[in-house]
C-alpha atoms as a PDB file:
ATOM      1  CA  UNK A   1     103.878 104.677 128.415  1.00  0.00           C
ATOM      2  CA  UNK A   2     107.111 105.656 128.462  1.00  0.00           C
ATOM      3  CA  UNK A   3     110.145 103.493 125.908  1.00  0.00           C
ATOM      4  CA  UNK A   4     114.611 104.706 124.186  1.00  0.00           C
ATOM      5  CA  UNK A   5     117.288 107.501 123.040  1.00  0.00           C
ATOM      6  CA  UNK A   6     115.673 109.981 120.777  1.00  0.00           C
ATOM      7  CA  UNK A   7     117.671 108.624 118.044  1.00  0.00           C
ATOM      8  CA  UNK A   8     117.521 105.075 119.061  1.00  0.00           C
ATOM      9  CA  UNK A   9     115.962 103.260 116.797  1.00  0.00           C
ATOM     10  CA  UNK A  10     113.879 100.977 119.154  1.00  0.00           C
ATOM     11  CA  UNK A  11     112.228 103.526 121.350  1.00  0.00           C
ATOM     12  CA  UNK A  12     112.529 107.369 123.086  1.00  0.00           C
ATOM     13  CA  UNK A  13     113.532 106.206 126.717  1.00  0.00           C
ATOM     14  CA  UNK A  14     117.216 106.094 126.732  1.00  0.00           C
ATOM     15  CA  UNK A  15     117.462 109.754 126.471  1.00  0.00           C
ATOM     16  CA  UNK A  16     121.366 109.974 127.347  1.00  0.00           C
ATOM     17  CA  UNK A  17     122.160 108.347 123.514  1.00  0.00           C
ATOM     18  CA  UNK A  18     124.561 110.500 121.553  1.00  0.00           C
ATOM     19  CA  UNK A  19     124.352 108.818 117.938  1.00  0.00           C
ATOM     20  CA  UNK A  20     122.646 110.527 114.963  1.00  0.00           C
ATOM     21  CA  UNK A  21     120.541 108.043 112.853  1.00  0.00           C
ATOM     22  CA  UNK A  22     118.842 108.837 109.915  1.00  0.00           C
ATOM     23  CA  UNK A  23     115.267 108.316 110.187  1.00  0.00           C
ATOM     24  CA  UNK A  24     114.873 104.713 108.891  1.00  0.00           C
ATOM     25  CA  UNK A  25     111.891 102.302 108.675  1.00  0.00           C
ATOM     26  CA  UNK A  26     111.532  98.478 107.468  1.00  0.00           C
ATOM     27  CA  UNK A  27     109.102  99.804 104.889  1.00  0.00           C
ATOM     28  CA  UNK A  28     112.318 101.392 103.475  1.00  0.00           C
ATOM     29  CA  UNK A  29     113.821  98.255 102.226  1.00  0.00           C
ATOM     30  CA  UNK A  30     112.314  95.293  99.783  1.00  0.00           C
ATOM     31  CA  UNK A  31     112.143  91.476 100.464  1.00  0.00           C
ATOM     32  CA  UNK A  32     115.176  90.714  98.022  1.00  0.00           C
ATOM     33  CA  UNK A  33     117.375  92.671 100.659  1.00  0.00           C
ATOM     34  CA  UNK A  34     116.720  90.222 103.324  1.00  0.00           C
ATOM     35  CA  UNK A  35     118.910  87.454 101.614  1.00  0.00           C
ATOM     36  CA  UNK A  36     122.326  88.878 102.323  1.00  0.00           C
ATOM     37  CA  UNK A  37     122.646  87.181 105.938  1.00  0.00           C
ATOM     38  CA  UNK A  38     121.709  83.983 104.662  1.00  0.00           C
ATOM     39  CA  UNK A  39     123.989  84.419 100.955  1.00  0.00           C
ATOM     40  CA  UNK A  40     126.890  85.862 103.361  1.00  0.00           C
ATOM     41  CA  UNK A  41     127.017  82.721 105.483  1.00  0.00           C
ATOM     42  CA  UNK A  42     127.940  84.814 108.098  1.00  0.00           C
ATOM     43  CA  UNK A  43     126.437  84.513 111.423  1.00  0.00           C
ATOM     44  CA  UNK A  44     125.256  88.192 112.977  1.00  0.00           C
ATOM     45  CA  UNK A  45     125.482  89.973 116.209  1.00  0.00           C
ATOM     46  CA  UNK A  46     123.349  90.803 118.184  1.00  0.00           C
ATOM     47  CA  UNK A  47     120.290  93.119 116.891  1.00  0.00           C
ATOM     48  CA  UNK A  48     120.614  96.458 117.929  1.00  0.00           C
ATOM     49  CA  UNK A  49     124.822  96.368 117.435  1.00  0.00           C
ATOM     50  CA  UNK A  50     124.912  96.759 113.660  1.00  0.00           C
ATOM     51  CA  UNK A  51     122.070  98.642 112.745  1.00  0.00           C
ATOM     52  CA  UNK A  52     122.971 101.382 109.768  1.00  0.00           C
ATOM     53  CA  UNK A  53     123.667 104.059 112.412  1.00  0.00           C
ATOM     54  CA  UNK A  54     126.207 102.274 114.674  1.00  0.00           C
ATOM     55  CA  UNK A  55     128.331 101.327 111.695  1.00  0.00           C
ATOM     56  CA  UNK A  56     131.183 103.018 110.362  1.00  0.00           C
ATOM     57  CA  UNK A  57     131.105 104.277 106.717  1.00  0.00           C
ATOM     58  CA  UNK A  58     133.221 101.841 105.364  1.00  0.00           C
ATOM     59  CA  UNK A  59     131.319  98.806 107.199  1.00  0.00           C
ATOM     60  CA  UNK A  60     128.352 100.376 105.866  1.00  0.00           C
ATOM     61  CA  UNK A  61     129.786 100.050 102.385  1.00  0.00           C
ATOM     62  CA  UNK A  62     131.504  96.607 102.730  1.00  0.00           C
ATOM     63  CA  UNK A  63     127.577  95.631 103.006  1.00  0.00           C
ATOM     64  CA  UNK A  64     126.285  96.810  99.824  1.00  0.00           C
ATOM     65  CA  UNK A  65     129.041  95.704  97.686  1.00  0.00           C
ATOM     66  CA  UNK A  66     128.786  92.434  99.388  1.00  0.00           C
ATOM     67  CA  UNK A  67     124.719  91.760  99.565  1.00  0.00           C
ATOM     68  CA  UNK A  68     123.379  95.135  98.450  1.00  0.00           C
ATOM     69  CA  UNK A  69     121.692  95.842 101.804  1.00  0.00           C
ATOM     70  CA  UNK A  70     122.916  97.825 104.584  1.00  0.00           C
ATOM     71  CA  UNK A  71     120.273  95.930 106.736  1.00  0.00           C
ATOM     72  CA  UNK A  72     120.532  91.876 107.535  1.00  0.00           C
ATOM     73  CA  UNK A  73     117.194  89.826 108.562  1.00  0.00           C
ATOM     74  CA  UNK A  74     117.727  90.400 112.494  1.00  0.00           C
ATOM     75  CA  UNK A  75     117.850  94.145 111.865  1.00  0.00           C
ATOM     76  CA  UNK A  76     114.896  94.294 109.778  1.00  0.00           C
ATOM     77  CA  UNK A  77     113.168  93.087 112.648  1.00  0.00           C
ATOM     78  CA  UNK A  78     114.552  95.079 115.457  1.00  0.00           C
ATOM     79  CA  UNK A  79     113.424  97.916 112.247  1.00  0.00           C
ATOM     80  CA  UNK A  80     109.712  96.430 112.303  1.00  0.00           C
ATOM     81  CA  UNK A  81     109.523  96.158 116.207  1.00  0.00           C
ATOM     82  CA  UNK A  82     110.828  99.604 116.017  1.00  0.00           C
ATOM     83  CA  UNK A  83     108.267 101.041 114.209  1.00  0.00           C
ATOM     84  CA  UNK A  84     105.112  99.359 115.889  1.00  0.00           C
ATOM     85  CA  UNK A  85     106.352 100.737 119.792  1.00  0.00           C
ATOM     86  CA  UNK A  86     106.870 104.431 117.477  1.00  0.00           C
ATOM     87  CA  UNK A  87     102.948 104.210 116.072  1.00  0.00           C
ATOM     88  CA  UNK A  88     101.667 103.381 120.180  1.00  0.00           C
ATOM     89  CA  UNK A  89     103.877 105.830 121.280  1.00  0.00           C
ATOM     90  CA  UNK A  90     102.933 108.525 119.147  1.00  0.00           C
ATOM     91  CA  UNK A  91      99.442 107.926 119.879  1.00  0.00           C
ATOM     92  CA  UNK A  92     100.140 108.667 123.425  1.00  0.00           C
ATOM     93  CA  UNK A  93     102.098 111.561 123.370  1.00  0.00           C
ATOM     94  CA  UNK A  94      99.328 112.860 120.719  1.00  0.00           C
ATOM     95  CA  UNK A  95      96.900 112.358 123.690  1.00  0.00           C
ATOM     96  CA  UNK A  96      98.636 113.452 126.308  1.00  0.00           C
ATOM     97  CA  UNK A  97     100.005 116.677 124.312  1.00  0.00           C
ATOM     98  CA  UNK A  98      96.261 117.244 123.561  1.00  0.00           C
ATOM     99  CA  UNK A  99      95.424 117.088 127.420  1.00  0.00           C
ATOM    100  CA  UNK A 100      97.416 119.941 128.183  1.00  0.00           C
ATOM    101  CA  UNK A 101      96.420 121.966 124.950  1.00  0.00           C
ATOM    102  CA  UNK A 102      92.761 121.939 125.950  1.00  0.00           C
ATOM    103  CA  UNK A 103      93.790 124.427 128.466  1.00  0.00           C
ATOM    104  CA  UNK A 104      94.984 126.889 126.118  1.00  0.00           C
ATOM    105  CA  UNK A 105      91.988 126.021 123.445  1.00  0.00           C
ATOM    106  CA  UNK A 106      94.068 123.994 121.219  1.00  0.00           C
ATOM    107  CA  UNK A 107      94.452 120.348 119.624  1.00  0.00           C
ATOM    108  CA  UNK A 108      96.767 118.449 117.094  1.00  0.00           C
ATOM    109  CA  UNK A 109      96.277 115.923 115.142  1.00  0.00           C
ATOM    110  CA  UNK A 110      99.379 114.843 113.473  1.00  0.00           C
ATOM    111  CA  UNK A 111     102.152 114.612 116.404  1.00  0.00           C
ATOM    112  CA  UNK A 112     105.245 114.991 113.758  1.00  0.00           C
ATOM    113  CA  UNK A 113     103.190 117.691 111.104  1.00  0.00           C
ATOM    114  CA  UNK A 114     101.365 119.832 114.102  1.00  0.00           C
ATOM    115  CA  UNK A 115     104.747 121.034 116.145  1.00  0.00           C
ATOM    116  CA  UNK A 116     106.702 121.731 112.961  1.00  0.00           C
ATOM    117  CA  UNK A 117     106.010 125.712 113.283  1.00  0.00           C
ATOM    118  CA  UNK A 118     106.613 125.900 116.503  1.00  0.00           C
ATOM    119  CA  UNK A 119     103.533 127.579 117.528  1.00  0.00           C
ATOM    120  CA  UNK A 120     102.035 123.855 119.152  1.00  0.00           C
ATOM    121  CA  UNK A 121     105.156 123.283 121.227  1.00  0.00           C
ATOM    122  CA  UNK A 122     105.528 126.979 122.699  1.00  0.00           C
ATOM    123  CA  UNK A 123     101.062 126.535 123.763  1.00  0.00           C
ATOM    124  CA  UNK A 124     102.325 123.295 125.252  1.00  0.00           C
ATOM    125  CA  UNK A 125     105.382 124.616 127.350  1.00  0.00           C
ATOM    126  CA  UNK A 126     103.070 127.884 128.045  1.00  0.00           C
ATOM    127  CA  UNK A 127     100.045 125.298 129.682  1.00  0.00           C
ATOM    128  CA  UNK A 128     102.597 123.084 131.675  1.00  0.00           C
ATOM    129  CA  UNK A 129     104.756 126.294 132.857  1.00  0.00           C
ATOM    130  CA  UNK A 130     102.181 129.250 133.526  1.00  0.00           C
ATOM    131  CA  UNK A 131     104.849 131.122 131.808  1.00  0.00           C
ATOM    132  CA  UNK A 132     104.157 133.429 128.622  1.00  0.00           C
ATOM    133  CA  UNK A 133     106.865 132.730 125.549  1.00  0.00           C
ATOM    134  CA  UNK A 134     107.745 134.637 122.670  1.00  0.00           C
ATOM    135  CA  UNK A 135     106.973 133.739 119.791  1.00  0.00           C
ATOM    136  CA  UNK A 136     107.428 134.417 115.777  1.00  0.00           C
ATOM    137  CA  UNK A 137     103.850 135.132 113.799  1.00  0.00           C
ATOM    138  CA  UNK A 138     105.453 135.019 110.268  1.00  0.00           C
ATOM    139  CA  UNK A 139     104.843 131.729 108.083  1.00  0.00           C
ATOM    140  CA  UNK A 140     108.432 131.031 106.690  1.00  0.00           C
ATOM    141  CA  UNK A 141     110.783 128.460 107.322  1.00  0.00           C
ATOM    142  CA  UNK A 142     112.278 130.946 109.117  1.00  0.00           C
ATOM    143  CA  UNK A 143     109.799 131.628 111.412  1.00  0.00           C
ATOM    144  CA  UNK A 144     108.947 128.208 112.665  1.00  0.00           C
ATOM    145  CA  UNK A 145     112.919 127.178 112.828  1.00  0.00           C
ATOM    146  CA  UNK A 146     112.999 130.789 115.339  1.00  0.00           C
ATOM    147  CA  UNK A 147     109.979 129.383 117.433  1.00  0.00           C
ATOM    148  CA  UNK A 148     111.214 125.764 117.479  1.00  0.00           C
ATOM    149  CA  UNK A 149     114.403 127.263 119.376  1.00  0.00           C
ATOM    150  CA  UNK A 150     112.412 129.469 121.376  1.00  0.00           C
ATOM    151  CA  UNK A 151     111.117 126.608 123.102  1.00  0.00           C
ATOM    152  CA  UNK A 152     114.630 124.285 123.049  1.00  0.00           C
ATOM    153  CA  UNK A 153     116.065 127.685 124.477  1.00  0.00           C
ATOM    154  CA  UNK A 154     113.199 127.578 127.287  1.00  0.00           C
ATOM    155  CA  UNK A 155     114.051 123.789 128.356  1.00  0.00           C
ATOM    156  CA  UNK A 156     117.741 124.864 128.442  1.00  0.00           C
ATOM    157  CA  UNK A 157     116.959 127.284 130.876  1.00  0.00           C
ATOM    158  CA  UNK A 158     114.773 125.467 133.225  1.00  0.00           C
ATOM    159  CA  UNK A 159     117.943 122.923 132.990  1.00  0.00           C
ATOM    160  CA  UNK A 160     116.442 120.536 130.814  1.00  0.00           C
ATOM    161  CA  UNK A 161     118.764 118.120 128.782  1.00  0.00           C
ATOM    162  CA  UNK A 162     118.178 117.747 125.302  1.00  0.00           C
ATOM    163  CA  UNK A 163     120.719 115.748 123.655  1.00  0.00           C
ATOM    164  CA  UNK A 164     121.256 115.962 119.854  1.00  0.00           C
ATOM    165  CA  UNK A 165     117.845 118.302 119.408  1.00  0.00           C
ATOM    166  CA  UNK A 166     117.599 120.900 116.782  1.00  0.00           C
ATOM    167  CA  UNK A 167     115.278 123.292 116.267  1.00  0.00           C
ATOM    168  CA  UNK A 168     115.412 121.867 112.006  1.00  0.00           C
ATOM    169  CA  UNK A 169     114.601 118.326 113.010  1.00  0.00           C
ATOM    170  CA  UNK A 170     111.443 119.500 115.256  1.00  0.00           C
ATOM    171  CA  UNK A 171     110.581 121.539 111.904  1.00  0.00           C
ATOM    172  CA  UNK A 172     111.304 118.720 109.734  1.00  0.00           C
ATOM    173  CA  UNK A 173     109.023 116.909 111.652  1.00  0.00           C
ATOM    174  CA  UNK A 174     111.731 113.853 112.144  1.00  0.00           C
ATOM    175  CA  UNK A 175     109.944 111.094 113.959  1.00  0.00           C
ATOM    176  CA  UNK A 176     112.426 110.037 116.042  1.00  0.00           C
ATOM    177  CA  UNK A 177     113.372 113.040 117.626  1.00  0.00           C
ATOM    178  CA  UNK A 178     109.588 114.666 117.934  1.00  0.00           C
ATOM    179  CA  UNK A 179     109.151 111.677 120.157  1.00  0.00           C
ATOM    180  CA  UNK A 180     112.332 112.392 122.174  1.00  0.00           C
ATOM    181  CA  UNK A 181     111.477 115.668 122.561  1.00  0.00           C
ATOM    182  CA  UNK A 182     108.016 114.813 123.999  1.00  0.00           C
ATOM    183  CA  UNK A 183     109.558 112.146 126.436  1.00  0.00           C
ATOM    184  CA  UNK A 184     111.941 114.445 127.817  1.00  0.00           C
ATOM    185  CA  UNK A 185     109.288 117.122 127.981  1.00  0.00           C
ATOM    186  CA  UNK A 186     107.335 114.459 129.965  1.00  0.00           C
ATOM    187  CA  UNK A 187     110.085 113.631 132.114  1.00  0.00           C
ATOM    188  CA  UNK A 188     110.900 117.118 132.955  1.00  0.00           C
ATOM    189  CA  UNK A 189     107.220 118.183 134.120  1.00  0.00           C
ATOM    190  CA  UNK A 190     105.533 115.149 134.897  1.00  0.00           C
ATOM    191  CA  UNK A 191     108.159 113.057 136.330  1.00  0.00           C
ATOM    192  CA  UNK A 192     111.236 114.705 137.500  1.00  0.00           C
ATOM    193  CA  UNK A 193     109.966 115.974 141.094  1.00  0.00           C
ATOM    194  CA  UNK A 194     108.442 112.098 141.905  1.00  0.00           C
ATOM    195  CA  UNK A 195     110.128 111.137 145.339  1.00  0.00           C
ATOM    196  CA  UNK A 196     109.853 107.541 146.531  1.00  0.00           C
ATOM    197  CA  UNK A 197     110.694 106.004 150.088  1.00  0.00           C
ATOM    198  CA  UNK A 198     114.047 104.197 149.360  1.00  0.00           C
ATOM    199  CA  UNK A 199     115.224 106.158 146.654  1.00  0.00           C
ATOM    200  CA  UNK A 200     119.145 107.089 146.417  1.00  0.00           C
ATOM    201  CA  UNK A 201     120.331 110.339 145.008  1.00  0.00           C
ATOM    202  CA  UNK A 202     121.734 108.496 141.927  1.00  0.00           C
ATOM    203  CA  UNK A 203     118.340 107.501 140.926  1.00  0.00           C
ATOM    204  CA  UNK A 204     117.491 108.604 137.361  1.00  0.00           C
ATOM    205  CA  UNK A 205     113.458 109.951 137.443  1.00  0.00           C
ATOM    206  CA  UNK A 206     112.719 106.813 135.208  1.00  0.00           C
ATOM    207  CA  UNK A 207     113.998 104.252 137.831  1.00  0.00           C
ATOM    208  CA  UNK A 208     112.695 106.188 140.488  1.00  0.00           C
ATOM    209  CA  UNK A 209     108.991 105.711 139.069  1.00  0.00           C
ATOM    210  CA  UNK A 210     110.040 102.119 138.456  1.00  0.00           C
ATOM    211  CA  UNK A 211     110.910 101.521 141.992  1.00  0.00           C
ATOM    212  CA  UNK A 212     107.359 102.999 143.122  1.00  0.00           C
ATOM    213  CA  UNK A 213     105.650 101.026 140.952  1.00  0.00           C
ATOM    214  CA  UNK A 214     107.824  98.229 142.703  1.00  0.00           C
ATOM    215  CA  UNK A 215     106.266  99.077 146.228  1.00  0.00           C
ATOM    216  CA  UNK A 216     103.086  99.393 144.594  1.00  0.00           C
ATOM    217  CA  UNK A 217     103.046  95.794 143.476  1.00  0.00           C
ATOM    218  CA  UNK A 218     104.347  94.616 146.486  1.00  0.00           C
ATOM    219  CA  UNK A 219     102.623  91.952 148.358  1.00  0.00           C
ATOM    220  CA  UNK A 220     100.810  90.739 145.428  1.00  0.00           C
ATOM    221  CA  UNK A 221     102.193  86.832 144.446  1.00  0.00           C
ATOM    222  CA  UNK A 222     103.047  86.111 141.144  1.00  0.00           C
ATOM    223  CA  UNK A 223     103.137  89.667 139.539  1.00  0.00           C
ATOM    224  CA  UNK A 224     106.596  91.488 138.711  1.00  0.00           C
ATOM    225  CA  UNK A 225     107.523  94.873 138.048  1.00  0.00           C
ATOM    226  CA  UNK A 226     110.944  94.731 136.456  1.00  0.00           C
ATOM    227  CA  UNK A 227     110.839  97.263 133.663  1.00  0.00           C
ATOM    228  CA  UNK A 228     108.297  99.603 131.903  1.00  0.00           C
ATOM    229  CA  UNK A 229     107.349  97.051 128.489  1.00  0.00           C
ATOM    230  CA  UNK A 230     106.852  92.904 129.341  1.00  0.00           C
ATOM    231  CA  UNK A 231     105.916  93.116 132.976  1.00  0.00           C
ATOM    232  CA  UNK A 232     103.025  95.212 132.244  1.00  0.00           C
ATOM    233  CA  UNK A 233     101.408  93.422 129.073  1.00  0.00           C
ATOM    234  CA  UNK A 234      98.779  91.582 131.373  1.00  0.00           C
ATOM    235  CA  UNK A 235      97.337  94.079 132.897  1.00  0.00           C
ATOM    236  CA  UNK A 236      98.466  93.298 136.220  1.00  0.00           C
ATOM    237  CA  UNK A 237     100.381  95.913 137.521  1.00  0.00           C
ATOM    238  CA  UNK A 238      97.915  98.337 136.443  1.00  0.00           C
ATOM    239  CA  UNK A 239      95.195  96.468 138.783  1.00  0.00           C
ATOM    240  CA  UNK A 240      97.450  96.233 141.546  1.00  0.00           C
ATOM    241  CA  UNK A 241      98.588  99.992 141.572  1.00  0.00           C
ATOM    242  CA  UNK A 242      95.330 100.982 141.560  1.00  0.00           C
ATOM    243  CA  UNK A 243      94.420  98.350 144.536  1.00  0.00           C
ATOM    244  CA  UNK A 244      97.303  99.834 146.665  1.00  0.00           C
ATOM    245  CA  UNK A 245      95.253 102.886 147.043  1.00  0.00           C
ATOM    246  CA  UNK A 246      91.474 102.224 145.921  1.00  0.00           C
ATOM    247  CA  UNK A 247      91.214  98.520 147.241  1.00  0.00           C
ATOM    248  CA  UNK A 248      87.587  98.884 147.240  1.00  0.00           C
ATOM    249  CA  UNK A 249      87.656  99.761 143.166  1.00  0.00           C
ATOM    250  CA  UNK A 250      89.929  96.064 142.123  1.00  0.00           C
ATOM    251  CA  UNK A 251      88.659  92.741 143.185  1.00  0.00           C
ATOM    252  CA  UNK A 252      92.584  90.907 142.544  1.00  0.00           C
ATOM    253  CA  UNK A 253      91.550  87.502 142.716  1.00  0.00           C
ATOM    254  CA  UNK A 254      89.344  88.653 139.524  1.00  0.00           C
ATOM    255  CA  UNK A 255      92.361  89.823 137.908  1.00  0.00           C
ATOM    256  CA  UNK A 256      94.480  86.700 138.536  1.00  0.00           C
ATOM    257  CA  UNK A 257      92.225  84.510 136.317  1.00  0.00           C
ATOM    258  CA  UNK A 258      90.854  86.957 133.798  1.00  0.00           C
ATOM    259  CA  UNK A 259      92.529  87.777 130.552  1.00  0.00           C
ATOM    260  CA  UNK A 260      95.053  90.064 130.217  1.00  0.00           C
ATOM    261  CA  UNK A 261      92.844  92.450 127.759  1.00  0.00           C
ATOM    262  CA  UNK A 262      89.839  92.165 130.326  1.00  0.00           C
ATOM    263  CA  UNK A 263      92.585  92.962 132.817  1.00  0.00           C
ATOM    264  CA  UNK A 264      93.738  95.880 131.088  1.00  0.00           C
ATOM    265  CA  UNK A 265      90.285  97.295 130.201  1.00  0.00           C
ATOM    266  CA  UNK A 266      89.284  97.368 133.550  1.00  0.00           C
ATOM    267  CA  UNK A 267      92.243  98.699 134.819  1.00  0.00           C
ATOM    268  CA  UNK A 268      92.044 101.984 132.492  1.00  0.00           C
ATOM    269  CA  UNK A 269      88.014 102.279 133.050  1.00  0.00           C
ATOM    270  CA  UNK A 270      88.805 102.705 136.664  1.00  0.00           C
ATOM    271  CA  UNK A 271      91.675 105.035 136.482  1.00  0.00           C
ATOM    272  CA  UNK A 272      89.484 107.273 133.965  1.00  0.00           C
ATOM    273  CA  UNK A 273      86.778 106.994 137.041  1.00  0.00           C
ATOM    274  CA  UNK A 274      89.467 108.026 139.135  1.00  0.00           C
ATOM    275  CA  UNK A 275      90.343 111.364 136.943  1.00  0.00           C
ATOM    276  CA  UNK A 276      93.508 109.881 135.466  1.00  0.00           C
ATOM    277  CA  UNK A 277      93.250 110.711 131.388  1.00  0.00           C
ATOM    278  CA  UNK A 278      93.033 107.631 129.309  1.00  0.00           C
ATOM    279  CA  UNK A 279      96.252 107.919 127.155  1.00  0.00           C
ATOM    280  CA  UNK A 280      96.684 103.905 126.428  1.00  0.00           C
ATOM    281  CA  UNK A 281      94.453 101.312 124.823  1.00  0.00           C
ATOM    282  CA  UNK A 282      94.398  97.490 125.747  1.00  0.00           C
ATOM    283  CA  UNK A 283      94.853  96.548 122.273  1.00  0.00           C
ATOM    284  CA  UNK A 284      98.234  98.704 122.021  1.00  0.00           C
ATOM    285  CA  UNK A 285      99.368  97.549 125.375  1.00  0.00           C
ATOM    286  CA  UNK A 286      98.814  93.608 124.131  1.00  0.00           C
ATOM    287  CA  UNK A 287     101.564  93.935 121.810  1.00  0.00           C
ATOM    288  CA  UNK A 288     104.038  96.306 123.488  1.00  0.00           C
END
């Protein structure tokens, strides 16, 4: 399910972010760098604000002459959360990159290693388009930088927004900004068109598909649909969706004292049922 900018360091949903991190994870720093908040005495702002990327140069250096970390405690955290919503994400996308492949006779295994040359990404756009791209046969860097860009230069033209996306950090394989590109790929052909009763011109795609799922829920006491990570946890909202239009398939007064992983279980076994690809697992959804 969709989460932040493709170089925010929390998720790939805000797509309209126009910093450039460096690719950073918690496993890049060791337990002696987490005493500088407490040795600084210094009380921090919020997560998020300070992380390495939103500092400038010289803050980032005050840090290390100070506590020889660029990170404090808080940060690491937002770091660790970080990295857990990357691993479920990139386990979607995988699977939902691999359900469009299968029409072209094609799989990956490795989301950030299998669309470095290019070739993966074009088969994608070419299955979700009907359209035929170009494409570069040689091995070289070369070659896979030439059909990384084929495919950015396709998304430009169908008036796709891709902010802060080179063709060398797709062939890099930086994780960040594979996953960005795969959410606004997403967006763009899965999303994009939804229309919902209610719905102002404003509305980006993501808050329109928040606002359906909004008057899907509706009616049901006790269940709220406020955003696409905590509201969904319990399964819920999946069950009730899927009651709005199958009522016969969800008994709801089941789902309002079962657990939340029985809850979720059941609400992926009957969308599979339904025809709707399985691209998230309870366990994953527990603890995102």
């Amino acid at each position: 399910t969709p989460t932040p900018s493709p170089r925010s360091p929390a998720s790939v949903q805000s797509i309209g972010s126009s910093s450039r991190p460096c690719s950073m994870s918690s496993a890049d720093y060791s337990d002696e760098e987490d005493d500088y908040g407490q040795r600084s005495g210094t009380v921090s702002p919020a997560p998020g604000d300070t992380l390495p990327w939103n500092l400038p140069k010289h803050e980032r250096t005050k840090r290390k002459i100070q506590g020889g970390s660029v990170l404090d405690p808080a940060e690491r955290a937002v770091l660790r959360i970080a990295d857990e919503r990357d691993k479920v994400q990139k386990k979607t996308f995988t699977k939902w990159i691999n359900k469009h492949l299968i029409k072209v006779r094609k799989h990956i295994n490795d989301l950030y290693e299998d669309l470095r040359d290019g070739h993966n990404l074009i088969s994608l756009l070419e299955a979700l388009s009907g359209d035929t791209l170009p494409r570069e046969k040689g091995r070289m860097r070369f070659h896979r930088l030439q059909n990384v860009q084929i495919a950015l230069d396709y998304l430009k033209r169908r008036q796709v927004k891709l902010v802060n996306i080179r063709n060398d950090d797709i062939t890099d394989g930086n994780p960040k900004l594979t996953l960005g590109l795969i959410w606004t790929i997403i967006l763009h052909f899965q999303i994009s068109d939804i229309h919902v009763s209610g719905e102002s011109e404003e509305m980006s795609a993501k808050e329109k598909l928040l606002l359906w799922s909004q008057q899907a829920a509706d009616g049901h006491t006790g269940i709220r649909c406020e955003n696409f990570t905590s509201c969904w946890r319990d399964g819920k909202l999946f069950n009730a969706i899927i009651h709005k239009y199958r009522p016969d398939l969800v008994d709801m007064r089941q789902v309002a004292i079962q657990s939340s992983m029985n809850n979720l279980e059941q609400a992926f076994v009957v969308a599979e049922k339904l025809g709707v690809t399985r691209l998230l697992d309870a366990e994953g959804k527990l603890s995102h």
